[in-house]
C-alpha atoms as a PDB file:
ATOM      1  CA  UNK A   1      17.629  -2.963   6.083  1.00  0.00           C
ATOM      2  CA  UNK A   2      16.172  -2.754   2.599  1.00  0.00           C
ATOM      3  CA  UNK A   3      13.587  -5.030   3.098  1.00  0.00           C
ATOM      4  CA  UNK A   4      12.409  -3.024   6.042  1.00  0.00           C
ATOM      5  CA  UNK A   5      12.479  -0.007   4.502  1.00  0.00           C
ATOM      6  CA  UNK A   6      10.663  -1.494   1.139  1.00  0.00           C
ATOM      7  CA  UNK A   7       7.824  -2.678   3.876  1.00  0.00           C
ATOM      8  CA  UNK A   8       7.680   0.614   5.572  1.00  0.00           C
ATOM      9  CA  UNK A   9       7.014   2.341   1.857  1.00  0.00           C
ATOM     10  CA  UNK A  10       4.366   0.183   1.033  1.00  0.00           C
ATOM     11  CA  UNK A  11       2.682   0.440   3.694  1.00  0.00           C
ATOM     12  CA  UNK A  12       3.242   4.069   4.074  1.00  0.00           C
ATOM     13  CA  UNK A  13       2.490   4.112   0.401  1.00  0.00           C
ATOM     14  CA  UNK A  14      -0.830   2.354   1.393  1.00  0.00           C
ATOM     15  CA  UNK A  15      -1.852   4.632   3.770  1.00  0.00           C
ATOM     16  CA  UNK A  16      -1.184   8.095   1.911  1.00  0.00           C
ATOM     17  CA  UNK A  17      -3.584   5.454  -1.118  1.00  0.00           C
ATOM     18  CA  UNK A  18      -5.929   4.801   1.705  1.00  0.00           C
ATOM     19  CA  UNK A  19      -6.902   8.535   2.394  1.00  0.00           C
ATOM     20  CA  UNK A  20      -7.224   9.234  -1.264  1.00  0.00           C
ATOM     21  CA  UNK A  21     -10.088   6.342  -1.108  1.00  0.00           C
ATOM     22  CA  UNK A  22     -11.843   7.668   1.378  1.00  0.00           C
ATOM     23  CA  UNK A  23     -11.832  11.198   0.280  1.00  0.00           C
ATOM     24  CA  UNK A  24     -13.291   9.364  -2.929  1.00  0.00           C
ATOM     25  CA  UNK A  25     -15.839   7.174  -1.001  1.00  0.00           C
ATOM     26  CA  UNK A  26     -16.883  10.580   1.336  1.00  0.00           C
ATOM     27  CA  UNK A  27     -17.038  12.767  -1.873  1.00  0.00           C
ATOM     28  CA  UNK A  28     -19.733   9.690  -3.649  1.00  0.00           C
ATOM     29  CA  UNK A  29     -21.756   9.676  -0.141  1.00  0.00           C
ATOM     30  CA  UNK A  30     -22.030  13.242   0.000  1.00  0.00           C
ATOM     31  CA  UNK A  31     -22.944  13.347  -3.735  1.00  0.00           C
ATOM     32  CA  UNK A  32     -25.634  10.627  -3.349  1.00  0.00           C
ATOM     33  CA  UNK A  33     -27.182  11.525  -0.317  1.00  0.00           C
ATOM     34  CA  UNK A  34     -27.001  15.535  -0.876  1.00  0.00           C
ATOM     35  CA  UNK A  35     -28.409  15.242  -4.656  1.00  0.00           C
ATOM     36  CA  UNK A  36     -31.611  12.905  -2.791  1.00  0.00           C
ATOM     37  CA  UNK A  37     -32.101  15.563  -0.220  1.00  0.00           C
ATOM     38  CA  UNK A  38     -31.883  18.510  -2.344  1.00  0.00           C
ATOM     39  CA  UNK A  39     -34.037  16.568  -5.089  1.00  0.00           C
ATOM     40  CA  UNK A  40     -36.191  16.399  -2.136  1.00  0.00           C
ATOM     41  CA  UNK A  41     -36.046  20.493  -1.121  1.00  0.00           C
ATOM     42  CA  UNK A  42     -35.758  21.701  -4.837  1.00  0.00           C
ATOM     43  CA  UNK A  43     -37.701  20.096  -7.066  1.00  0.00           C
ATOM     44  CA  UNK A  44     -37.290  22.222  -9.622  1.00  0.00           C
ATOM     45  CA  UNK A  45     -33.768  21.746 -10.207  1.00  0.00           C
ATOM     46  CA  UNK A  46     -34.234  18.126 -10.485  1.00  0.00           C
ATOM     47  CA  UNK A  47     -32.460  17.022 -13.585  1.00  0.00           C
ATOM     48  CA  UNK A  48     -29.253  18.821 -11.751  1.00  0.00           C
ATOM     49  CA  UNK A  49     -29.422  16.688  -8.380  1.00  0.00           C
ATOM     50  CA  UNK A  50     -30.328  13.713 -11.118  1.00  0.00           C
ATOM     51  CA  UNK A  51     -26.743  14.794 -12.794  1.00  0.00           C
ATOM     52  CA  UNK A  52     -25.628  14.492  -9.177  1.00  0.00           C
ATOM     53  CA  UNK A  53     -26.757  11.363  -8.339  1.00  0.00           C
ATOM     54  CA  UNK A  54     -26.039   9.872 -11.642  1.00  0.00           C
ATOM     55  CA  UNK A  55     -22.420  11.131 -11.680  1.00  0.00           C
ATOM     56  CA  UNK A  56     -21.499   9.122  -7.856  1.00  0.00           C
ATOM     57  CA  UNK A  57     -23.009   6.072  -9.091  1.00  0.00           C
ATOM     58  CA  UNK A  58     -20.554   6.245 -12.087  1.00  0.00           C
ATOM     59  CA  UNK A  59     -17.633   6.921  -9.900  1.00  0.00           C
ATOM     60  CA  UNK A  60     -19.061   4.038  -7.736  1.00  0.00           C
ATOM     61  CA  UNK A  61     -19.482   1.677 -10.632  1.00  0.00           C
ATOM     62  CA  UNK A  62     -15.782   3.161 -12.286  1.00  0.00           C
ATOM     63  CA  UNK A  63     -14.240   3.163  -8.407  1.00  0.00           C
ATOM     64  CA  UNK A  64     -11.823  -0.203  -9.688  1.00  0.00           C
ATOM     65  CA  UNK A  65     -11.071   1.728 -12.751  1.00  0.00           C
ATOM     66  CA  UNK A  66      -9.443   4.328 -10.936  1.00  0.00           C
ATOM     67  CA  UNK A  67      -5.705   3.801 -10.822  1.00  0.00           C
ATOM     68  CA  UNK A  68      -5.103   4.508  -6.957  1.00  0.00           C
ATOM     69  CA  UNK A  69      -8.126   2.157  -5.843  1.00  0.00           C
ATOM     70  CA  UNK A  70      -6.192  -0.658  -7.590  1.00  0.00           C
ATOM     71  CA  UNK A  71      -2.978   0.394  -6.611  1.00  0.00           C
ATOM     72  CA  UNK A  72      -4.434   1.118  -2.813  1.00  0.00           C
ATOM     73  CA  UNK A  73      -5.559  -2.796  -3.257  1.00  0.00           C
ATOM     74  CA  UNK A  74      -2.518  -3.998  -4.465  1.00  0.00           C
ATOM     75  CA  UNK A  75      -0.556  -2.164  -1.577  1.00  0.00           C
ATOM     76  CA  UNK A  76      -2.459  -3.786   0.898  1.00  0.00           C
ATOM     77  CA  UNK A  77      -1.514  -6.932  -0.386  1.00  0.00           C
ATOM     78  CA  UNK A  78       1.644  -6.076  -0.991  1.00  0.00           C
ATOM     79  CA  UNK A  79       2.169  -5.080   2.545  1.00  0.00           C
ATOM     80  CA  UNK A  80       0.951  -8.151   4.222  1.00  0.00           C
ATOM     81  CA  UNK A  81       3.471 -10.100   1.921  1.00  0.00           C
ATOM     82  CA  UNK A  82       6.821  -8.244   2.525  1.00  0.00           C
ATOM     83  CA  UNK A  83       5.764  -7.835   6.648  1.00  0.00           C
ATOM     84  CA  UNK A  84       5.504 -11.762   6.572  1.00  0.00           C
ATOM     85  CA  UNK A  85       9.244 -12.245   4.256  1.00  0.00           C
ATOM     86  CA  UNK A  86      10.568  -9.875   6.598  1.00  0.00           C
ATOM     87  CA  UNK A  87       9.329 -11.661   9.619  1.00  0.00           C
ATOM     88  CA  UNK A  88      11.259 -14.822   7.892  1.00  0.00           C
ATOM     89  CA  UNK A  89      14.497 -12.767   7.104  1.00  0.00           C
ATOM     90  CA  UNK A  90      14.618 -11.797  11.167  1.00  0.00           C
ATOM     91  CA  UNK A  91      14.809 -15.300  11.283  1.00  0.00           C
ATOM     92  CA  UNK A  92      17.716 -16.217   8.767  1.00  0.00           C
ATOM     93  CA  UNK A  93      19.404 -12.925  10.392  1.00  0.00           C
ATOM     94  CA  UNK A  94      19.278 -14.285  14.010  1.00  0.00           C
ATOM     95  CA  UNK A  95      20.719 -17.558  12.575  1.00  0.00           C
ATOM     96  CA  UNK A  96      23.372 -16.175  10.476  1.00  0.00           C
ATOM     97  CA  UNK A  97      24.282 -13.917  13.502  1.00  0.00           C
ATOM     98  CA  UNK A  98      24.516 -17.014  15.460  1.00  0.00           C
ATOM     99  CA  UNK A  99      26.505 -18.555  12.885  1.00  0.00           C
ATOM    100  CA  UNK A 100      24.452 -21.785  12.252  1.00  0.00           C
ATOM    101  CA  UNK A 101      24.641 -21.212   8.067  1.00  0.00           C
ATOM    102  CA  UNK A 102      27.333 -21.449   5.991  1.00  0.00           C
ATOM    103  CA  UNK A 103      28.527 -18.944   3.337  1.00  0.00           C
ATOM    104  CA  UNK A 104      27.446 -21.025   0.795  1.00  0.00           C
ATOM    105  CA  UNK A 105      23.535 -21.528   2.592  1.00  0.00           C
ATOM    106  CA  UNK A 106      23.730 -17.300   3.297  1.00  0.00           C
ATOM    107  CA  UNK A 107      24.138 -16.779  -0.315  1.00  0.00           C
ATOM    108  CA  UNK A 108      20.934 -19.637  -0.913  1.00  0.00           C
ATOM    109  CA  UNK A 109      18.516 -17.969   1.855  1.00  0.00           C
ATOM    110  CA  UNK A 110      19.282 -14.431   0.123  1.00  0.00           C
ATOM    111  CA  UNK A 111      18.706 -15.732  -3.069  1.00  0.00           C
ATOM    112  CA  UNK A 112      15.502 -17.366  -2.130  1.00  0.00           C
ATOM    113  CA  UNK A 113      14.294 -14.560  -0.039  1.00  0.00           C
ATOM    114  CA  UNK A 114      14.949 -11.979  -2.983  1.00  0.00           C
ATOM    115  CA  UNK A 115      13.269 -14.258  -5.542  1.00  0.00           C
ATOM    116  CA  UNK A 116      10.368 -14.673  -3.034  1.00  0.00           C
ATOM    117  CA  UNK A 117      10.196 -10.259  -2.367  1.00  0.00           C
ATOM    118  CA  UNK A 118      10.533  -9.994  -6.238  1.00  0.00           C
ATOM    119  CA  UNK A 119       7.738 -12.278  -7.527  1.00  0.00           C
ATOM    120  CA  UNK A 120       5.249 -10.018  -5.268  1.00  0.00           C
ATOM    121  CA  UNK A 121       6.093  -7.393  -6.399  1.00  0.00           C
ATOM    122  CA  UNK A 122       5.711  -8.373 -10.042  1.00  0.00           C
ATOM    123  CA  UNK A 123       1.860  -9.994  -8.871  1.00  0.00           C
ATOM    124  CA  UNK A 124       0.969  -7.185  -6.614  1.00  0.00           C
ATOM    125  CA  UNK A 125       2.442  -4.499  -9.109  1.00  0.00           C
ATOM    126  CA  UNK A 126       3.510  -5.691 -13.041  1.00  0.00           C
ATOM    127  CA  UNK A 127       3.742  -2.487 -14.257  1.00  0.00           C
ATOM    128  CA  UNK A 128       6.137  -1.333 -11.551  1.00  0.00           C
ATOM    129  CA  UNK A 129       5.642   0.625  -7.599  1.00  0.00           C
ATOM    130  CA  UNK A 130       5.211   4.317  -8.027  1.00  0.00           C
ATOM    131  CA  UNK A 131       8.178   5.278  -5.967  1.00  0.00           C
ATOM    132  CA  UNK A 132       7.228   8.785  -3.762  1.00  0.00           C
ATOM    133  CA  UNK A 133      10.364  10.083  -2.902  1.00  0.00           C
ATOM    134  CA  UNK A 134       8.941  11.620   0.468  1.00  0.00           C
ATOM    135  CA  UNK A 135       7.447   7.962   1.551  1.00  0.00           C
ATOM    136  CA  UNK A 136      10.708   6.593   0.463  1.00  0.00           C
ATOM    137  CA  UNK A 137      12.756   8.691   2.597  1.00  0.00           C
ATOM    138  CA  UNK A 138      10.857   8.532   5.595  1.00  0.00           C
ATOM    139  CA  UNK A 139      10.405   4.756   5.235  1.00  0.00           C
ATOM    140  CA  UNK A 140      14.252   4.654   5.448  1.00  0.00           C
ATOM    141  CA  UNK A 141      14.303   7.173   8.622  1.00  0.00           C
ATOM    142  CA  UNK A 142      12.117   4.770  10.238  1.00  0.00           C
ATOM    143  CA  UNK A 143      13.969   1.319   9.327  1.00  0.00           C
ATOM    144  CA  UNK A 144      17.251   3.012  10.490  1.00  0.00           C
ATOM    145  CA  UNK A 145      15.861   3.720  13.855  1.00  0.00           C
ATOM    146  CA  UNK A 146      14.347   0.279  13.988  1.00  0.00           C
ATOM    147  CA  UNK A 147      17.996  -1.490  13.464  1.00  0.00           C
ATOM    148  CA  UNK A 148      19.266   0.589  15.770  1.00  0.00           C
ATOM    149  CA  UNK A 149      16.911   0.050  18.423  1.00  0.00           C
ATOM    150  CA  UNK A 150      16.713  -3.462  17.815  1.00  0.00           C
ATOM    151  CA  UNK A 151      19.860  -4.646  16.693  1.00  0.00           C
ATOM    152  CA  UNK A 152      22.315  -1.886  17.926  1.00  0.00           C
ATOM    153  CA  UNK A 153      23.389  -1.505  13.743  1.00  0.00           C
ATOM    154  CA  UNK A 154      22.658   1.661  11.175  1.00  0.00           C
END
């Protein structure tokens, strides 16, 4: 259930990144295009729409600089990795449930699966995940109902 929940985070995590983008992108578009058509209106105030302009082609040029553009990135990536491991740990689950492995080849699989889920997160994120304590708890609200609607388990 961790693994689901970790998933559920990022990509929550993603999405509350995602919005803080666009606000970004909308704020630079509005910047750029206002401080043209204002140039255009009042001329005499030029230098300030120039200050405009100048200032959302910086934040365009700095937007990779910014530390929740990269993180947004990295979440994205993130996301699409641990939605793919946990489409493979379904699959060790169902076979474990079935009994097909061993004790011995359990204890392998979750070693392999938790070596895979950590090296992500040390590519997508070396200097750790931000952990939102909101995001975290909802992303375990919605992995408990999943188990239980899927598997019957809490």
């Amino acid at each position: 259930m961790n693994l689901k929940a970790n998933a559920l985070y990022i990509r929550f995590y993603r999405d509350f990144l995602g919005k803080r983008v666009a606000a970004l992108g909308t704020l630079k578009a509005i910047a750029s295009c206002g401080g043209i058509a204002a140039w255009a209106i009042w001329k005499q105030y030029a230098f300030v729409w120039g200050a405009i302009i100048a200032l959302s082609q910086l934040a365009d040029a700095l937007k990779e600089v910014f530390p929740f553009t990269k993180e947004h990135k990295a979440a994205g990536e993130h996301t699409i990795t641990l939605d793919a491991l946990f489409i493979d740990v379904q699959l060790e689950w169902e076979n474990i449930f079935s009994g097909q492995y061993s004790d011995n080849e359990i204890m392998k699989r979750v070693h392999q699966l938790r070596k895979i889920q950590h090296e992500a997160l040390r590519r997508n994120f070396p200097d750790g995940l931000p952990t939102d304590d909101t995001l975290l708890a909802h992303a375990k609200q919605e992995a408990e109902i999943y188990f239980k609607a899927v598997y019957g388990v809490e």
